[in-house]
PDB file of N, CA and C in Angstrom:
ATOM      1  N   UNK A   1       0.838  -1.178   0.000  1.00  0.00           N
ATOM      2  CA  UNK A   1       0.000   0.000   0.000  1.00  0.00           C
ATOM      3  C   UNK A   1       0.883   1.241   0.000  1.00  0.00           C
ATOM      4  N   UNK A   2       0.828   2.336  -0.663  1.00  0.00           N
ATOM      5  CA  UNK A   2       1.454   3.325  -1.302  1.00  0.00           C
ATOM      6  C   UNK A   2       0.807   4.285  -0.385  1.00  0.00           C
ATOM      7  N   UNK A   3       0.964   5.406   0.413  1.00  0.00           N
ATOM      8  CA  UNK A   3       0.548   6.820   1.386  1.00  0.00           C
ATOM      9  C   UNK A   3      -0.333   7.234   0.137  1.00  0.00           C
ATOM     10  N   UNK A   4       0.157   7.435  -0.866  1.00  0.00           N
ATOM     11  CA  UNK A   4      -0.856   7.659  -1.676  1.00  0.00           C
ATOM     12  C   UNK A   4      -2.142   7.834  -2.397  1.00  0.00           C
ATOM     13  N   UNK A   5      -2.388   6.248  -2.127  1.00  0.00           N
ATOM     14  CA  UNK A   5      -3.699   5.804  -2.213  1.00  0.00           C
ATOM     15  C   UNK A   5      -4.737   5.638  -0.609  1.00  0.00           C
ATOM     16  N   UNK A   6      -4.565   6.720   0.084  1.00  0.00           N
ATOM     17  CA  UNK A   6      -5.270   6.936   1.083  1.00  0.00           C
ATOM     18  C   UNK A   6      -5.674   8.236   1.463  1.00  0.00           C
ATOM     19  N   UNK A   7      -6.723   8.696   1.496  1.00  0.00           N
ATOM     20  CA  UNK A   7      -6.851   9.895   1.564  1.00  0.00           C
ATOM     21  C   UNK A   7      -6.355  10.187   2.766  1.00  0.00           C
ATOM     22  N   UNK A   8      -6.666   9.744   4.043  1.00  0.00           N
ATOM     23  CA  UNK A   8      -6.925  10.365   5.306  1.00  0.00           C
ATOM     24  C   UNK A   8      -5.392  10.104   5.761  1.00  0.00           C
ATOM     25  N   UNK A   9      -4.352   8.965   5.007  1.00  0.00           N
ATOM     26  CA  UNK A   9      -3.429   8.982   5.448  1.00  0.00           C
ATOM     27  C   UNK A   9      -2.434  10.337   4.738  1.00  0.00           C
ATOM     28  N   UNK A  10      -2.989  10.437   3.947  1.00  0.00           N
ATOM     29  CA  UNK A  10      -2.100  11.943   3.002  1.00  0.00           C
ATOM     30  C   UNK A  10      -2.581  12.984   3.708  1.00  0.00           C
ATOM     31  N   UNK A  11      -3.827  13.253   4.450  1.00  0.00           N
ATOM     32  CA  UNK A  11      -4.173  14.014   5.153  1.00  0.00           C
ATOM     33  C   UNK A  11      -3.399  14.548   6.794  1.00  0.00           C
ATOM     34  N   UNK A  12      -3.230  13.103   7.048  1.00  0.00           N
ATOM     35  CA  UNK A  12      -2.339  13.297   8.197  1.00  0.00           C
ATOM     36  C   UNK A  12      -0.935  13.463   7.906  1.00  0.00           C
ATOM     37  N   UNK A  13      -0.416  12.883   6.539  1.00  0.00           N
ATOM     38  CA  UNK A  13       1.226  13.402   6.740  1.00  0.00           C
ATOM     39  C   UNK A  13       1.359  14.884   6.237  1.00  0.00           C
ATOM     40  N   UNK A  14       0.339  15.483   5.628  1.00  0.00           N
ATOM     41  CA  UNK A  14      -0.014  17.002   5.231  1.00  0.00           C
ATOM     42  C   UNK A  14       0.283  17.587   6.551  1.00  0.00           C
ATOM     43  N   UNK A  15      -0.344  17.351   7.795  1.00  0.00           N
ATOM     44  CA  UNK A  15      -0.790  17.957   8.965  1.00  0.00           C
ATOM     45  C   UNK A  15       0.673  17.593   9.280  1.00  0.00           C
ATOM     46  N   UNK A  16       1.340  16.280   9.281  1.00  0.00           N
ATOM     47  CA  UNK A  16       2.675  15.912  10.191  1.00  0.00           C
ATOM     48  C   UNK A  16       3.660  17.269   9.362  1.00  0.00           C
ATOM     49  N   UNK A  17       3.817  17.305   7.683  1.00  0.00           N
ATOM     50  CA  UNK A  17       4.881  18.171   7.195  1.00  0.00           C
ATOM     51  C   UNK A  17       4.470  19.179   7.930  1.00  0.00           C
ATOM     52  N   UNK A  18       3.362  19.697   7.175  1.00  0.00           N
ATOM     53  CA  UNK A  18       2.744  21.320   7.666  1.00  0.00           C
ATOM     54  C   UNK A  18       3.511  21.756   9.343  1.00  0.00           C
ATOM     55  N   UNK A  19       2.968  21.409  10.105  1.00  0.00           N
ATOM     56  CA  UNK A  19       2.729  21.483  11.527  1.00  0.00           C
ATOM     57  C   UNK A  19       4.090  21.787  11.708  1.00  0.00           C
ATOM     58  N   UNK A  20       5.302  20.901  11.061  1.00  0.00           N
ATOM     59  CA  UNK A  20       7.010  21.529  11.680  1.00  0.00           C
ATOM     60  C   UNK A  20       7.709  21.678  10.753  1.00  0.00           C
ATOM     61  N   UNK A  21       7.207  22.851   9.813  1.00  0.00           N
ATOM     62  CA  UNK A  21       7.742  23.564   9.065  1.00  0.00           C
ATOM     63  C   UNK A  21       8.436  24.788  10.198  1.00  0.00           C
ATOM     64  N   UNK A  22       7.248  25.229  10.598  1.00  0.00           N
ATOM     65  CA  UNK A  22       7.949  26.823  11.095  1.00  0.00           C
ATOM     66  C   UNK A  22       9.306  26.082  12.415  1.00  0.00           C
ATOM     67  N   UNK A  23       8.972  25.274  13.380  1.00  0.00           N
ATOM     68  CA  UNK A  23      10.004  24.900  14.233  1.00  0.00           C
ATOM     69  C   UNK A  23      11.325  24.230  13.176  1.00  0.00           C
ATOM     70  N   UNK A  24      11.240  23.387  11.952  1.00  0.00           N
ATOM     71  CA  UNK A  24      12.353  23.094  11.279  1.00  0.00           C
ATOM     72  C   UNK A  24      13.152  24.484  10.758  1.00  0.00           C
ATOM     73  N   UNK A  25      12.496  25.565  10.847  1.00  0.00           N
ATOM     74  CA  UNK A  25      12.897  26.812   9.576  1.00  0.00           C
ATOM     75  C   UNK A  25      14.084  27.673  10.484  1.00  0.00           C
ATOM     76  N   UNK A  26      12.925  27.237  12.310  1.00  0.00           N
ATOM     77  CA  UNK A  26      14.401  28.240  13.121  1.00  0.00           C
ATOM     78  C   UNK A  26      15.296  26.879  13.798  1.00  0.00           C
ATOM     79  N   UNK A  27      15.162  25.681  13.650  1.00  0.00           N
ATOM     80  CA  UNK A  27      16.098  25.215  13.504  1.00  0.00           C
ATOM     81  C   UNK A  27      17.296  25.246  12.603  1.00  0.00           C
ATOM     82  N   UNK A  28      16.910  25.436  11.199  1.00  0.00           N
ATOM     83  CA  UNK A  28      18.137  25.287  10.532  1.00  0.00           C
ATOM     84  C   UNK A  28      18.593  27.116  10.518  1.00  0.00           C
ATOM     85  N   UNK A  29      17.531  28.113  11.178  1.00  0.00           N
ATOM     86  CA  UNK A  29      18.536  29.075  11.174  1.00  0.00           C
ATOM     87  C   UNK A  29      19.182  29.344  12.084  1.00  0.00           C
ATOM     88  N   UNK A  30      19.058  28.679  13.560  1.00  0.00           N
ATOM     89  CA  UNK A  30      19.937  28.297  14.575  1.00  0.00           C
ATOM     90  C   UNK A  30      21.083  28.192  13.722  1.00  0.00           C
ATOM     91  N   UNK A  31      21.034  26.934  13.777  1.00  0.00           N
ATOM     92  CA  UNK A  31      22.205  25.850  13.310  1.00  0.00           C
ATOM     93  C   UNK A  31      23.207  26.762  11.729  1.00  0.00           C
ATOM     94  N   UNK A  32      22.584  27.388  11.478  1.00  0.00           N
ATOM     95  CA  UNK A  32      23.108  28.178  10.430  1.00  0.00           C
ATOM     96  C   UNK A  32      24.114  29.101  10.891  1.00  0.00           C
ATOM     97  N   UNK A  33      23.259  30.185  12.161  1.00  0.00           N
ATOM     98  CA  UNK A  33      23.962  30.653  13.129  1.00  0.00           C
ATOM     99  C   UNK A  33      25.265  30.399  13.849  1.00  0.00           C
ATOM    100  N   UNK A  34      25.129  28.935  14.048  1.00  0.00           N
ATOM    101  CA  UNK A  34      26.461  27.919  14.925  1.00  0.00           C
ATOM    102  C   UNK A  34      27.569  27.747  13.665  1.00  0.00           C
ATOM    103  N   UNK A  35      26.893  28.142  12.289  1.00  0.00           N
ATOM    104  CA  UNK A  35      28.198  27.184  11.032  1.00  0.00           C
ATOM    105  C   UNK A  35      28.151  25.838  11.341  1.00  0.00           C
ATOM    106  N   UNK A  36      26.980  25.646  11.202  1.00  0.00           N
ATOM    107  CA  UNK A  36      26.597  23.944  10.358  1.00  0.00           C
ATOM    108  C   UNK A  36      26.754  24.155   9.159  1.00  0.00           C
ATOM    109  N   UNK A  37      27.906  22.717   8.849  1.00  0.00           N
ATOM    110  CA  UNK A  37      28.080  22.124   7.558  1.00  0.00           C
ATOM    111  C   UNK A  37      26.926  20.808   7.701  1.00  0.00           C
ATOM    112  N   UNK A  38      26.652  20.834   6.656  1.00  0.00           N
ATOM    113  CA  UNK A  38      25.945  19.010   6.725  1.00  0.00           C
ATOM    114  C   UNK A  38      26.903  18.174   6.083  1.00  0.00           C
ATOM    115  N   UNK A  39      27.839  17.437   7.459  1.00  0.00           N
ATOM    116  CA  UNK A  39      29.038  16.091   6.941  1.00  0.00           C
ATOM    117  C   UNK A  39      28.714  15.802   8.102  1.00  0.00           C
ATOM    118  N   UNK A  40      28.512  14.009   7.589  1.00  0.00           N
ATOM    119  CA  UNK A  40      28.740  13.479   7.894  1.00  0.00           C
ATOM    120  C   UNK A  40      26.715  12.582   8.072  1.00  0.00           C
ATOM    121  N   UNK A  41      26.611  11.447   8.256  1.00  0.00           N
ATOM    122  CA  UNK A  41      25.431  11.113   7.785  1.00  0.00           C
ATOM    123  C   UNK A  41      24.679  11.573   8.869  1.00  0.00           C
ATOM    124  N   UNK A  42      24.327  11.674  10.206  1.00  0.00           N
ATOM    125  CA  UNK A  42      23.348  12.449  10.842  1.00  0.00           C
ATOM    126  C   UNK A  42      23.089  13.824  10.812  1.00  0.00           C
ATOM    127  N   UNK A  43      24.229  14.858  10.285  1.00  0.00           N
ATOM    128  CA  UNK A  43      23.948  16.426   9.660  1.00  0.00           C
ATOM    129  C   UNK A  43      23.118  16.224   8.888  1.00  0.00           C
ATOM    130  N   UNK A  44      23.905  15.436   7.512  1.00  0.00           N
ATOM    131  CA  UNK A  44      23.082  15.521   6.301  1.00  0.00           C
ATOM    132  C   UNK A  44      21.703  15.216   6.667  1.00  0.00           C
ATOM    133  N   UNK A  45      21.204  14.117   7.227  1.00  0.00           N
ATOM    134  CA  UNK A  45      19.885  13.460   7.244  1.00  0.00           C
ATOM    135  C   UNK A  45      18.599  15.092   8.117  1.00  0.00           C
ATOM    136  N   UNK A  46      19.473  15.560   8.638  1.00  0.00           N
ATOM    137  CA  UNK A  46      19.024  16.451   9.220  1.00  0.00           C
ATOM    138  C   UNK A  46      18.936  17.846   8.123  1.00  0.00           C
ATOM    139  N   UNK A  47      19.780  17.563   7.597  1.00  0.00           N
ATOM    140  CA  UNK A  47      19.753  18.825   6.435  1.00  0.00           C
ATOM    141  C   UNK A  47      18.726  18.377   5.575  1.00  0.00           C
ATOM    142  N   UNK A  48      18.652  17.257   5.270  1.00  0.00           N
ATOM    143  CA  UNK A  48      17.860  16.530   4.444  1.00  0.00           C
ATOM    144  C   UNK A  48      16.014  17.087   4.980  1.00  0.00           C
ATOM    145  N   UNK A  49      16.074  16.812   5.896  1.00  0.00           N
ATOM    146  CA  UNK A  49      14.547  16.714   6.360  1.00  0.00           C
ATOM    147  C   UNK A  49      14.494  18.330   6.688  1.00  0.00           C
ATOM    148  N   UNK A  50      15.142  19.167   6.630  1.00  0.00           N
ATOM    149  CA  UNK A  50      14.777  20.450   6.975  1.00  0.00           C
ATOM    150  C   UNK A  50      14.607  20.634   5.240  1.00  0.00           C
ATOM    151  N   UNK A  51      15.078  20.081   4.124  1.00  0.00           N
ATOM    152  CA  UNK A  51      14.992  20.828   3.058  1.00  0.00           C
ATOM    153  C   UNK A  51      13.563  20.082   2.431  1.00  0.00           C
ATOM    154  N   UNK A  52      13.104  18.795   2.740  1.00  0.00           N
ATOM    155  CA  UNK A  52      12.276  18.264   2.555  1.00  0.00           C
ATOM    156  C   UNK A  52      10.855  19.379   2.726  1.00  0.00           C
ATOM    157  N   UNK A  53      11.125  19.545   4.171  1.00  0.00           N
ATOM    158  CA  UNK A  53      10.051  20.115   4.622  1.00  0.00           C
ATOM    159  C   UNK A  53      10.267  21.550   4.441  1.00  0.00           C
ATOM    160  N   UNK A  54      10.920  22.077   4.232  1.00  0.00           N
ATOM    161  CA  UNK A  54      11.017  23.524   3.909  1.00  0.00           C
ATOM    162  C   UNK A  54      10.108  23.658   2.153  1.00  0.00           C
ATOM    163  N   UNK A  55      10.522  22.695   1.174  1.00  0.00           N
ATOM    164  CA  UNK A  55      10.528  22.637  -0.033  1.00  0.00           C
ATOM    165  C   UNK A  55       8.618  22.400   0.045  1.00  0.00           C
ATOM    166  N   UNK A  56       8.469  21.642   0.514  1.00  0.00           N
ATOM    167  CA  UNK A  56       6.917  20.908   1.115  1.00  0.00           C
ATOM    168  C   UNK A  56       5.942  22.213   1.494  1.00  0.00           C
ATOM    169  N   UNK A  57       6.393  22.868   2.476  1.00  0.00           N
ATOM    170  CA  UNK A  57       5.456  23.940   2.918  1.00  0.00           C
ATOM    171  C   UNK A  57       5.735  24.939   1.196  1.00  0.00           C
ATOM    172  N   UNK A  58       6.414  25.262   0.794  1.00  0.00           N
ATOM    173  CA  UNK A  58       6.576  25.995  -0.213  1.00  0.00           C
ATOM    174  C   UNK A  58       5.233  25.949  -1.365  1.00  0.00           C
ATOM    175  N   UNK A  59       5.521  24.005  -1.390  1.00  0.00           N
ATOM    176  CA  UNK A  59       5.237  23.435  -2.811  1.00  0.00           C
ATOM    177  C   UNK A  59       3.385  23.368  -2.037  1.00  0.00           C
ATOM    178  N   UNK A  60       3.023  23.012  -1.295  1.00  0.00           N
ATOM    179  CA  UNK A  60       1.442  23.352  -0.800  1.00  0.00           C
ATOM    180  C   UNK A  60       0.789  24.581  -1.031  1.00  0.00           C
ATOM    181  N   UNK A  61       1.582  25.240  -1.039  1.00  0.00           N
ATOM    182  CA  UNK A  61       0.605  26.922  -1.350  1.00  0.00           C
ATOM    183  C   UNK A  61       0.283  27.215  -2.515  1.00  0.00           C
ATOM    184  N   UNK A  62       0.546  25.930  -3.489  1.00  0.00           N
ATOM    185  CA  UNK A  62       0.117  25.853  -4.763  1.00  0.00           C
ATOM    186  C   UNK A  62      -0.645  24.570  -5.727  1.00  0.00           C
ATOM    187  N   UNK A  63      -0.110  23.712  -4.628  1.00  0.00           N
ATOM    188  CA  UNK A  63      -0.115  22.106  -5.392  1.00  0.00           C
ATOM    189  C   UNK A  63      -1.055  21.453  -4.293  1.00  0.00           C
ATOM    190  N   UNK A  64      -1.653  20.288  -4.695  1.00  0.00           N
ATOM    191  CA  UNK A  64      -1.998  19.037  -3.950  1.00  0.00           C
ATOM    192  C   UNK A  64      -0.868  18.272  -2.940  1.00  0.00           C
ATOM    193  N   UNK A  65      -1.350  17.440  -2.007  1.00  0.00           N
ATOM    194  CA  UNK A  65      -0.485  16.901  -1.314  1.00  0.00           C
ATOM    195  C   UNK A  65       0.400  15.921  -1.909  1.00  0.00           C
ATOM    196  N   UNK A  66      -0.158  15.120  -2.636  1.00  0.00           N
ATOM    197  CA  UNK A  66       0.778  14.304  -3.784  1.00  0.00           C
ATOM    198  C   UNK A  66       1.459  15.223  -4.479  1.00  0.00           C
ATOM    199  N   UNK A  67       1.042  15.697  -4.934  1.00  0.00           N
ATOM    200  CA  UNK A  67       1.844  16.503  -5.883  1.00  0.00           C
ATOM    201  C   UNK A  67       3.236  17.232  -5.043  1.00  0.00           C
ATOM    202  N   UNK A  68       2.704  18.315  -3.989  1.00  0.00           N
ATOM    203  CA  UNK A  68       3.637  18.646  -2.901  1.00  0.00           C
ATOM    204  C   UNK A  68       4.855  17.641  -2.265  1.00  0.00           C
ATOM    205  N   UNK A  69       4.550  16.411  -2.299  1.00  0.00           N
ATOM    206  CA  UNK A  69       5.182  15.310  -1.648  1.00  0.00           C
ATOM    207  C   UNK A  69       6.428  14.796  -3.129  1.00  0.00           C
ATOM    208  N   UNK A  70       6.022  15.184  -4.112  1.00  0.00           N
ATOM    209  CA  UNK A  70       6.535  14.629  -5.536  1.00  0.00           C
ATOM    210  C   UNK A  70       7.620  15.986  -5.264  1.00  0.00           C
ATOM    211  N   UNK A  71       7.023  17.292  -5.872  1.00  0.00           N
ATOM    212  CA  UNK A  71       7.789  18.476  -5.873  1.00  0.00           C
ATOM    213  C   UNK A  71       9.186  18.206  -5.008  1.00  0.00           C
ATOM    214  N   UNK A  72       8.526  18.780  -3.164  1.00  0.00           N
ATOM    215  CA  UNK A  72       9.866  18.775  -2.091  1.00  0.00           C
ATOM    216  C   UNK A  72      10.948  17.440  -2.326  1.00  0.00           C
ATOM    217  N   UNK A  73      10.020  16.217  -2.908  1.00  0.00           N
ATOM    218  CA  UNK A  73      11.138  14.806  -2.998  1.00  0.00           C
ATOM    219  C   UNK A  73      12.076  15.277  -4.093  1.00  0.00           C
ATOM    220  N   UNK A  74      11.890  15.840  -5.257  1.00  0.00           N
ATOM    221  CA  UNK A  74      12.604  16.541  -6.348  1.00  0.00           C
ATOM    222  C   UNK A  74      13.261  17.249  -6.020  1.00  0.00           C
ATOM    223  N   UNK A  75      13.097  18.358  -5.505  1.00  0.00           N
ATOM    224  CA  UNK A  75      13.487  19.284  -4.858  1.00  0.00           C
ATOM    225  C   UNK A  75      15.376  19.183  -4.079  1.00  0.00           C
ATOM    226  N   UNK A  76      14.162  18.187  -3.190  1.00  0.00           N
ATOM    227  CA  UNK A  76      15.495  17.362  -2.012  1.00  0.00           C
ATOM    228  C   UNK A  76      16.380  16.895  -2.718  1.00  0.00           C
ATOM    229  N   UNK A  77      15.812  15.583  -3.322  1.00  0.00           N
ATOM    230  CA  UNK A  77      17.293  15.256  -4.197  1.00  0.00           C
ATOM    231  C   UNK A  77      18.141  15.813  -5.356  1.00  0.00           C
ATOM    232  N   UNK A  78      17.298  17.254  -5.708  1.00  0.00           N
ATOM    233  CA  UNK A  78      18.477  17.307  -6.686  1.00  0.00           C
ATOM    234  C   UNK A  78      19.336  18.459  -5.759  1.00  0.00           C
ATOM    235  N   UNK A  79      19.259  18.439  -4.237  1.00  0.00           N
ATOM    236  CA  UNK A  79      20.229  19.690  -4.032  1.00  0.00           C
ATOM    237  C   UNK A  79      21.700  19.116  -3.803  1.00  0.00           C
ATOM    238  N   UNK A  80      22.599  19.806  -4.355  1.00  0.00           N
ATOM    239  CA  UNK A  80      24.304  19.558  -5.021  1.00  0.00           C
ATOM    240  C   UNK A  80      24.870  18.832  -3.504  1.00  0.00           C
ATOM    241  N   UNK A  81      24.608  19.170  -2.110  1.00  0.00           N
ATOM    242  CA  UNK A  81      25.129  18.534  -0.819  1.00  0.00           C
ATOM    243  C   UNK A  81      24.828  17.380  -0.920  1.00  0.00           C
ATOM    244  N   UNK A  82      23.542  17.246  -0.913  1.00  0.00           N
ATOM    245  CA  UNK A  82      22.623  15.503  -0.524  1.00  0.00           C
ATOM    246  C   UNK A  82      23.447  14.378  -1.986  1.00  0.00           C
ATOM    247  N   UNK A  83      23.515  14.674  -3.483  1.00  0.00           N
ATOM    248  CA  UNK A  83      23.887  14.550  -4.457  1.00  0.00           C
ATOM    249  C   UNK A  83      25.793  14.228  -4.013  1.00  0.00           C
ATOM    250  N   UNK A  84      25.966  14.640  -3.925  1.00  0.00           N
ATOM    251  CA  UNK A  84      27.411  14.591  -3.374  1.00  0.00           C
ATOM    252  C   UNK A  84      27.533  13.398  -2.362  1.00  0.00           C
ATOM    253  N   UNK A  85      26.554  13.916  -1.323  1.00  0.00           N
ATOM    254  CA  UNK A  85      26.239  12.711  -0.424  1.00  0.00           C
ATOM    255  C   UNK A  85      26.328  11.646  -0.727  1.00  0.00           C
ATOM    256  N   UNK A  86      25.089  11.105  -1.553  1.00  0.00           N
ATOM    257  CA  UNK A  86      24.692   9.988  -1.895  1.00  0.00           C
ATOM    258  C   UNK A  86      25.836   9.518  -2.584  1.00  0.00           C
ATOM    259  N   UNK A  87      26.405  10.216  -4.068  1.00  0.00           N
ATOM    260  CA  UNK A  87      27.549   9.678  -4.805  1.00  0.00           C
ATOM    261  C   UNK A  87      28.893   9.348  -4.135  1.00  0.00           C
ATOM    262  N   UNK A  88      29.080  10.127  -3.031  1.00  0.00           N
ATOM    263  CA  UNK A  88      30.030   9.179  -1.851  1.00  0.00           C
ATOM    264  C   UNK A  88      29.380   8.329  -1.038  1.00  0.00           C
ATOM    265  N   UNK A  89      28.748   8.056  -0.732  1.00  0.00           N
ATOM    266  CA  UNK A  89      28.333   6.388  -0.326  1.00  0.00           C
ATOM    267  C   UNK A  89      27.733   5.416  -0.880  1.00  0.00           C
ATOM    268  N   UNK A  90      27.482   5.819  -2.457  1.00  0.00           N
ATOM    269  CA  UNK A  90      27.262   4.894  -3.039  1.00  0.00           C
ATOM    270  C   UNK A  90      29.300   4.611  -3.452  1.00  0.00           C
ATOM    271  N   UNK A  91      30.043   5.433  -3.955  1.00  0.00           N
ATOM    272  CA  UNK A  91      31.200   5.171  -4.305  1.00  0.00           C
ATOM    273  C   UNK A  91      31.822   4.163  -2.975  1.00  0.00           C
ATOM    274  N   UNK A  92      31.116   4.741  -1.862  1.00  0.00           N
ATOM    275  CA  UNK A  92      32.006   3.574  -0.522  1.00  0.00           C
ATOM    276  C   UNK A  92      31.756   2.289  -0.681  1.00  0.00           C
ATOM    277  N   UNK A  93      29.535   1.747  -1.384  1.00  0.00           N
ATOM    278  CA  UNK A  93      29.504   0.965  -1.476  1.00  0.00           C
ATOM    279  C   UNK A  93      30.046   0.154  -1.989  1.00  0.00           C
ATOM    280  N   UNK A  94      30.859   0.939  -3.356  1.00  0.00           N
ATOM    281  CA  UNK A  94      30.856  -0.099  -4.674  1.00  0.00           C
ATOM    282  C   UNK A  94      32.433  -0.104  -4.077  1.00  0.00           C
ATOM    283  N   UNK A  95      32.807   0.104  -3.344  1.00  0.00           N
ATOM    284  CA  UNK A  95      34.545   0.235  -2.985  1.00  0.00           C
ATOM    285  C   UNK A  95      34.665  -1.090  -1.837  1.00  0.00           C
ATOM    286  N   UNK A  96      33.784  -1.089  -1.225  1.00  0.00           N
ATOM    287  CA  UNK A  96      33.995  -1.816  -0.049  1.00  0.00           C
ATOM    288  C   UNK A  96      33.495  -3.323  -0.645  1.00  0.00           C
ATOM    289  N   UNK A  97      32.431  -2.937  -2.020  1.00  0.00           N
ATOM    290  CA  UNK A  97      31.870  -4.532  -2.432  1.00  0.00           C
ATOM    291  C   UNK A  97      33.284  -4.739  -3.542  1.00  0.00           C
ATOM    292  N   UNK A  98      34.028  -4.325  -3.713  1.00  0.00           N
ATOM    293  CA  UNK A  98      35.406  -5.121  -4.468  1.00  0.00           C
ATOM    294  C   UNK A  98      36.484  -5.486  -3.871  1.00  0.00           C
ATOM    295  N   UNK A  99      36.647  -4.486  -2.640  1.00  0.00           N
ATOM    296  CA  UNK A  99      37.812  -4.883  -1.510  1.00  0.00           C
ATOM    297  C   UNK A  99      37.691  -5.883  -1.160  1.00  0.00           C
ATOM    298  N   UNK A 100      35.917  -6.905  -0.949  1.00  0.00           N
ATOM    299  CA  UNK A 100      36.630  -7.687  -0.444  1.00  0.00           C
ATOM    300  C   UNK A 100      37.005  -9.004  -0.911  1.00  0.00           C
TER     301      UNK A 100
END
């Protein structure tokens, strides 16, 4: 079963994004404040979900919740940190599956 094909469950992860947008927004401008880099995989994942949901509240003031959920996922992955991210641990994967 896909979040998708449920109304009331797209309804509630609407309410879950929505609801900690504004507390994610002065989190990452805290943390912006301190000179956060996102390295290392619990920054990133954290950078990750602040851009998710930052991108999310954006993409609602225009779009459907599917649609909103499609947008911020686009969004997220094409930003150049997370991209970088991923292409170094996928490069660790494919490094560590020949080493051994």
């Amino acid at each position: 079963m896909g979040i998708g094909s449920d109304e009331d469950v797209l309804t509630l992860v609407d309410e879950i994004i929505s609801s900690s947008a504004a507390t994610s927004r002065r989190l990452m401008d805290r943390l912006t404040v301190l000179g956060f880099i996102p390295k290392g995989q619990i920054p990133t994942l954290i950078f990750a979900a602040f851009l998710f949901i930052h991108h999310y509240a954006e993409a609602r003031k225009d779009s459907t919740i599917s649609e909103s959920l499609e947008i911020s996922k686009a969004m997220t992955f094409g930003n150049p940190i997370l991209q970088r991210f991923f292409a170094d641990m996928s490069a660790q994967t494919v490094n560590g599956a020949v080493l051994k």
